[in-house]
Protein backbone atom coordinates (compact mmCIF):
# COMPACT_ATOMS: atom_id res chain seq x y z
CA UNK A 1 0.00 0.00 0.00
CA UNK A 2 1.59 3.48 -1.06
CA UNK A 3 -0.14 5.79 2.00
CA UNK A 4 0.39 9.77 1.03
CA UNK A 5 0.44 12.06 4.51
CA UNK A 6 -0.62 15.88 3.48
CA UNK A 7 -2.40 18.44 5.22
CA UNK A 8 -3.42 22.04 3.69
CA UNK A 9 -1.05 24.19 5.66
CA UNK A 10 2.58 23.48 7.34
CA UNK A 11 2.82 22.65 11.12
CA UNK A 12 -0.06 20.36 11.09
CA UNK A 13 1.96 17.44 12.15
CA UNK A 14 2.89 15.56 8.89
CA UNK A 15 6.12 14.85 10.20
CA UNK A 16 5.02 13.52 12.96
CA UNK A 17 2.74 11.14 11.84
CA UNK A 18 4.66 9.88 8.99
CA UNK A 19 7.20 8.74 10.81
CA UNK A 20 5.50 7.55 13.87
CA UNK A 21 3.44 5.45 11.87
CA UNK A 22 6.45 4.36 9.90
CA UNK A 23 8.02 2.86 13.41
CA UNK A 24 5.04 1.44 14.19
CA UNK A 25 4.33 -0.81 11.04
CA UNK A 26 5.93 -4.00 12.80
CA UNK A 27 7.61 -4.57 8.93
CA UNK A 28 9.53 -3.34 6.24
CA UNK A 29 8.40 -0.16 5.22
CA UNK A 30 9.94 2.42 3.08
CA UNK A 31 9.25 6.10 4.32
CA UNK A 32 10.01 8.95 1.50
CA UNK A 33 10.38 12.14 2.42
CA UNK A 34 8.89 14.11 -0.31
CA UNK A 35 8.92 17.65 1.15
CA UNK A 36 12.16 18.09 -0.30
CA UNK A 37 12.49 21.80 -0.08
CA UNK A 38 12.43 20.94 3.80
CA UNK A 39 13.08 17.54 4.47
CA UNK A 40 13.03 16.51 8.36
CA UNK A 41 12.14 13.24 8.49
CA UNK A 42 16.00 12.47 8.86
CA UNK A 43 15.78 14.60 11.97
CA UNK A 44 13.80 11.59 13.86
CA UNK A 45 14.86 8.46 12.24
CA UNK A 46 19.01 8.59 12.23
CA UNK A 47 20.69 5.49 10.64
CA UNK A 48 22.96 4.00 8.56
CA UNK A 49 23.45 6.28 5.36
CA UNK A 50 23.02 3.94 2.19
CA UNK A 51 22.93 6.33 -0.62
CA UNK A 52 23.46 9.50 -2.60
CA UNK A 53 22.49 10.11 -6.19
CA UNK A 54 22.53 13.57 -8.07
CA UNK A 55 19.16 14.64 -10.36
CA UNK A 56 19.50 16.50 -13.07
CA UNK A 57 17.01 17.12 -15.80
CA UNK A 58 17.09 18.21 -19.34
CA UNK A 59 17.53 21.40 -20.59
CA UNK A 60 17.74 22.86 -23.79
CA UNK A 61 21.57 24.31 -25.04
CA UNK A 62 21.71 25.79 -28.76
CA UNK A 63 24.91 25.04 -31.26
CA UNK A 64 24.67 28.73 -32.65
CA UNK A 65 26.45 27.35 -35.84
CA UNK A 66 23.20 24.95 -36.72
CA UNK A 67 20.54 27.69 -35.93
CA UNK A 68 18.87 29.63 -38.15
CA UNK A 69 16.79 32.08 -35.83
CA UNK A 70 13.72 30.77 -37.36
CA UNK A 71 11.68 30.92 -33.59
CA UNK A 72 10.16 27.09 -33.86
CA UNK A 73 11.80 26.61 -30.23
CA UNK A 74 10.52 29.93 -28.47
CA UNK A 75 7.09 29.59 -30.05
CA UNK A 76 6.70 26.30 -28.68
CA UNK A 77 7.82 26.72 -25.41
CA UNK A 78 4.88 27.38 -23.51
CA UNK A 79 6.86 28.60 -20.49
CA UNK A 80 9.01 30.39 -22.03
CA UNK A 81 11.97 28.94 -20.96
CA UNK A 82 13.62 29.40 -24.46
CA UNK A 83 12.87 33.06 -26.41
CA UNK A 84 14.24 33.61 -30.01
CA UNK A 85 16.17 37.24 -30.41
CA UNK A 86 18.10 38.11 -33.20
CA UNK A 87 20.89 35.48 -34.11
CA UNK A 88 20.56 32.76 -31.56
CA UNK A 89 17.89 31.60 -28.87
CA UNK A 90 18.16 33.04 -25.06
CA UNK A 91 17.82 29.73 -22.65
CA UNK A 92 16.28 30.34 -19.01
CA UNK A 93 17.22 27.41 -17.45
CA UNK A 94 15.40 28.30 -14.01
CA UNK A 95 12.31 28.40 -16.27
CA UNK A 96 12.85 25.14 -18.46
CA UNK A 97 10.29 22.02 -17.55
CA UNK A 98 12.54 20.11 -19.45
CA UNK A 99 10.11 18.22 -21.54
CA UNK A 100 12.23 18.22 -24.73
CA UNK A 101 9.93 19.88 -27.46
CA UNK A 102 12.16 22.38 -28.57
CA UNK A 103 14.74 19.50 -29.22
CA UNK A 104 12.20 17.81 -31.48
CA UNK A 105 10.80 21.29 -33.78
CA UNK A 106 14.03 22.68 -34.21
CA UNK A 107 14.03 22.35 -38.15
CA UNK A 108 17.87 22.16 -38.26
CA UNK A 109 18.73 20.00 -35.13
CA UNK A 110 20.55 22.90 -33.43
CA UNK A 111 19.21 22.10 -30.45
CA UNK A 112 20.54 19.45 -27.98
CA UNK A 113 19.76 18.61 -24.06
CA UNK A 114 22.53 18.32 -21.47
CA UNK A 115 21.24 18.36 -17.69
CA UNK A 116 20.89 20.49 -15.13
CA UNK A 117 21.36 19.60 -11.53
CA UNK A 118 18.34 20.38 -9.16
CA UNK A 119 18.82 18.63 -5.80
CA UNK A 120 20.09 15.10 -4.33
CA UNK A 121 18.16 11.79 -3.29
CA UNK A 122 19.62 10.03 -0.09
CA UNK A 123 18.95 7.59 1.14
CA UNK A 124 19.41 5.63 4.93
CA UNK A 125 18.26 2.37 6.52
CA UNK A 126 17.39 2.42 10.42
CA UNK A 127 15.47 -0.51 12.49
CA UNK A 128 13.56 -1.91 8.97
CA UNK A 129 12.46 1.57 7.89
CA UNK A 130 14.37 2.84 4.32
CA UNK A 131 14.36 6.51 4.56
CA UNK A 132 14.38 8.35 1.29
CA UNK A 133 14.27 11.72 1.17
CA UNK A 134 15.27 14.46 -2.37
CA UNK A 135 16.78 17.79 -0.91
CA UNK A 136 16.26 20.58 -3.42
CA UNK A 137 19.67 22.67 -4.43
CA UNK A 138 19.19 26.38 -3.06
CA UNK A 139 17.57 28.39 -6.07
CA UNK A 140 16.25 26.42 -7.44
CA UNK A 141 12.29 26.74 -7.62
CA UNK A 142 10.47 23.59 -9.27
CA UNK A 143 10.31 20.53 -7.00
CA UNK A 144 8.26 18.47 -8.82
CA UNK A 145 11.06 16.64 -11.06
CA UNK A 146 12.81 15.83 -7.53
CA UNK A 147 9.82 14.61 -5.85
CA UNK A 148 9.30 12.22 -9.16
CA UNK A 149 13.03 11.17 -8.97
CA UNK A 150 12.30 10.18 -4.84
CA UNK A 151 9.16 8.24 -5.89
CA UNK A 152 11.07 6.63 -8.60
CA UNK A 153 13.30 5.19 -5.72
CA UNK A 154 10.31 3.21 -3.82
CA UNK A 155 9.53 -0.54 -3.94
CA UNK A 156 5.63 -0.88 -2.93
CA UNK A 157 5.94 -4.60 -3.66
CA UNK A 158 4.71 -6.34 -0.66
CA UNK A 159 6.17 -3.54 1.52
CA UNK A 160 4.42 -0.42 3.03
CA UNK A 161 5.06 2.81 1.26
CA UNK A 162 4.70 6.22 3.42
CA UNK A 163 4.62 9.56 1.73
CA UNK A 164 5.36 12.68 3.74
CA UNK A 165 3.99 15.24 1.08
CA UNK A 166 4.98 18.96 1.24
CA UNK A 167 2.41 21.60 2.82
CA UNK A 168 -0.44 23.10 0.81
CA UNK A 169 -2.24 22.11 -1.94
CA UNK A 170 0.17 23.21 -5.00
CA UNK A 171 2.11 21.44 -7.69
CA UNK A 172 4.90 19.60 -5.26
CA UNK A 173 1.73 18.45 -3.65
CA UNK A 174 -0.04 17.19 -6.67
CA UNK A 175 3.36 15.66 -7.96
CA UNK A 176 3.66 13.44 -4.66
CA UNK A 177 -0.10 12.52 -4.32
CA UNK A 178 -0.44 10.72 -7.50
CA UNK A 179 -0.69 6.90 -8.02
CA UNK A 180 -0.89 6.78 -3.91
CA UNK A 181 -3.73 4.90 -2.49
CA UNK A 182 -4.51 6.35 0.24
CA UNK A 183 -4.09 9.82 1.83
CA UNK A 184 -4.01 11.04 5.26
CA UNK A 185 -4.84 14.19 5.95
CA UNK A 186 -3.72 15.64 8.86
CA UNK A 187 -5.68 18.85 10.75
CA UNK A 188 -5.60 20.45 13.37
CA UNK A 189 -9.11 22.07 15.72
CA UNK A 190 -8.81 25.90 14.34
CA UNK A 191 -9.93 28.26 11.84
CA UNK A 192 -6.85 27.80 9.97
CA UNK A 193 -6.76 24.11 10.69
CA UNK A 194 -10.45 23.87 8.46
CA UNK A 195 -9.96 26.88 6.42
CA UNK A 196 -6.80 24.63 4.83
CA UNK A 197 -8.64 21.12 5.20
CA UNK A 198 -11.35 22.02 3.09
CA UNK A 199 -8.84 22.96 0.51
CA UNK A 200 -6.73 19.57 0.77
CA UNK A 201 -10.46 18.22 0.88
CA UNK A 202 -11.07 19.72 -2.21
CA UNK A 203 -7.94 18.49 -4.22
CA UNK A 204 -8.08 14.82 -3.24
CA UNK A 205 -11.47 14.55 -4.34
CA UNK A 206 -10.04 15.89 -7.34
CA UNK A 207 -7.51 13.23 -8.10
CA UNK A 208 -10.24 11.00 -6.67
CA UNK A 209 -8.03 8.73 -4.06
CA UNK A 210 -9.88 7.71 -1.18
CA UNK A 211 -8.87 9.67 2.08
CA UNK A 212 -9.07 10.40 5.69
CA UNK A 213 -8.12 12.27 8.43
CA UNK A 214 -6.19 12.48 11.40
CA UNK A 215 -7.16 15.84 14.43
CA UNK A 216 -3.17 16.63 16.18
CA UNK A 217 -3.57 19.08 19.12
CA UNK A 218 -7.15 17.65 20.17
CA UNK A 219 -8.17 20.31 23.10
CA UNK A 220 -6.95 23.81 21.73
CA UNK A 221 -9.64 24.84 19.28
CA UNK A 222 -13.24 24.19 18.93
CA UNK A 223 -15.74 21.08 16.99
CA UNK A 224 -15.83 22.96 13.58
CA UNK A 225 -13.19 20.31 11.96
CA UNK A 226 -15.33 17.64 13.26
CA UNK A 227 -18.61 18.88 12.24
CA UNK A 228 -17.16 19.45 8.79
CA UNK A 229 -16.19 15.75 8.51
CA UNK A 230 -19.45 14.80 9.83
CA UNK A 231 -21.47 16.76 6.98
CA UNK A 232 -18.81 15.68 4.31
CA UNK A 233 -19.11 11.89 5.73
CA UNK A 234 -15.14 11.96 5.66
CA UNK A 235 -14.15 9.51 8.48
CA UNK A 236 -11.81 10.64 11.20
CA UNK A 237 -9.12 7.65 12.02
CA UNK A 238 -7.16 9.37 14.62
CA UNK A 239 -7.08 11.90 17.49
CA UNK A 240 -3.78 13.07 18.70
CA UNK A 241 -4.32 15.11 22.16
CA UNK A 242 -2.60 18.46 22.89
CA UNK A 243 -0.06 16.22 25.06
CA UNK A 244 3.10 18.85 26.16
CA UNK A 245 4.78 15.16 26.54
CA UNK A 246 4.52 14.89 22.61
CA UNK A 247 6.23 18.40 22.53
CA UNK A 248 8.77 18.03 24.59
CA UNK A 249 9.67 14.65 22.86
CA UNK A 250 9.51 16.00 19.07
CA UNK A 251 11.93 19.11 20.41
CA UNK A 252 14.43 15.98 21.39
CA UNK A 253 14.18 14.84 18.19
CA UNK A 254 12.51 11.62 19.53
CA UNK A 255 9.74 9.75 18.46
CA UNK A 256 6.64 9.41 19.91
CA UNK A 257 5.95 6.05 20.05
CA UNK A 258 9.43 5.61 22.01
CA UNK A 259 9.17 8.14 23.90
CA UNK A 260 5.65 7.85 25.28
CA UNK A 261 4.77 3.55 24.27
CA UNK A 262 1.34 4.09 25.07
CA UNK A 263 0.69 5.86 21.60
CA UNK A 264 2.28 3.15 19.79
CA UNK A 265 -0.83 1.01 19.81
CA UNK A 266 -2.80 4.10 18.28
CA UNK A 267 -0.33 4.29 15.38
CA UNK A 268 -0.50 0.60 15.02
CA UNK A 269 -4.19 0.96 15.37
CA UNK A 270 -4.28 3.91 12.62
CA UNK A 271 -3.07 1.75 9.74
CA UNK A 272 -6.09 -0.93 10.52
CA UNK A 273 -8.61 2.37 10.36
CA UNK A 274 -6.73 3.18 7.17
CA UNK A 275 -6.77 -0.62 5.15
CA UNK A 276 -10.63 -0.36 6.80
CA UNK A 277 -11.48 3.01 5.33
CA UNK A 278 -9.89 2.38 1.85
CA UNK A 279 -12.26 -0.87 1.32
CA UNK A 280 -15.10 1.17 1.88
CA UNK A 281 -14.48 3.89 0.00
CA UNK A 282 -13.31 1.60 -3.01
């Protein structure tokens, strides 16, 4: 089962989940951090370093001695990554999606790819839990061809797959949702708890995976999360309290379910809810 953990806003308690519920699987499981312009999930689970790999994708680079200037490249590029003035193309690489059409419409072949380096994927083993986790280079602004390269890296072959998306509802969020089969959504009792779950609400009904969700800090708002999921029918599968212990725990950079082992049998309990809730919704 590939499991995706989001929430509509940062500080919800992805993090916290994720990886709590990836030490309490009682098997293999393969956690992948996929908020890779902030990873922490190394922060919690440290082990054995396995791996490093640099990702790179294609961009487009001009041999001015082929082109013409005829403008088939710049008026294709929909992003305009690649603008024709005067004798040769301009190339802005920040901008390029690297999806190769300018290669393929350039009349005279003048243009080929080489790559362009946008972040790392690591990799670490610790206590049957593979850690994967992309961390984007500094500048660079598109995530989603790093998130793809970390969920290229996953084996959901008879193992459990855990997903620890990025905050919000945007494109890195999109780009690590898909082909999951289940996602957790994970709220908190405020006005910007619900103002952000109906938005995550919104886009997972949208890419049409079954979902549910999880209430951290139980005891600091108000019901209006609750009644929301009641009128939408979306099932709540866990309750974390507004437990200092769990505070003072994450701030050690310990997990919960060592810290405090009465919560381990709610995490254990969480991934029943969630193999429950995705046959009914299926």
């Amino acid at each position: 089962m590939i499991l995706a953990v989001a929430s509509g806003k940062g500080g919800t308690g992805k993090t916290t989940v994720s990886v709590n519920l990836a030490r309490s699987t009682g098997s293999a499981v393969q956690l992948l951090d996929c908020d890779v312009e902030e990873p922490n999930a190394h922060l919690f689970l440290c082990g054995l370093k396995t791996g490093s790999e640099i990702v790179t994708i294609p961009i487009p680079e001009v041999d001015e001695s082929l082109c013409d200037a005829c403008g088939e490249c710049g008026r294709f590029c929909r992003y305009h990554a690649i603008v024709s003035f005067g004798a040769s193309p301009l190339v802005f690489p920040e901008m390029c999606h690297g999806c190769g059409g300018c290669t393929l419409v350039c009349p005279r072949g003048a243009i080929r790819e080489i790559g362009r380096r946008v972040g790392v994927v690591e990799t670490q083993e610790v206590d049957g839990i593979t850690l994967i986790q992309g961390r984007i280079d500094i500048g660079v602004a598109m995530a989603p061809p790093l998130i793809r390269a970390v969920k290229s890296r996953m084996n959901s072959k008879g193992a459990t797959v855990i997903l620890d998306a990025p905050p919000g509802t945007s494109c890195p969020v999109i780009a690590t949702l898909r082909g999951s089969d289940y996602v957790l959504l994970v709220t908190e009792p405020t006005p910007f708890g619900l103002h952000d779950l109906r938005l995550a609400v919104d886009m997972v009904r949208e890419l049409t995976i079954p979902f549910g969700v999880v209430v951290n800090r139980m005891g600091v708002g108000d019901d209006r999360v609750h009644q929301f999921c009641r009128e939408q029918e979306i099932p709540i599968l866990l309750e974390i309290p507004d437990d200092r212990r769990i505070a003072e725990a994450y701030s050690r950079g310990e997990l919960v379910v060592d810290a405090l082992p009465e919560y381990r049998s709610h995490f254990a309990t969480l991934l029943w809810n969630i193999r429950d809730s995705r046959r009914s919704q299926s």
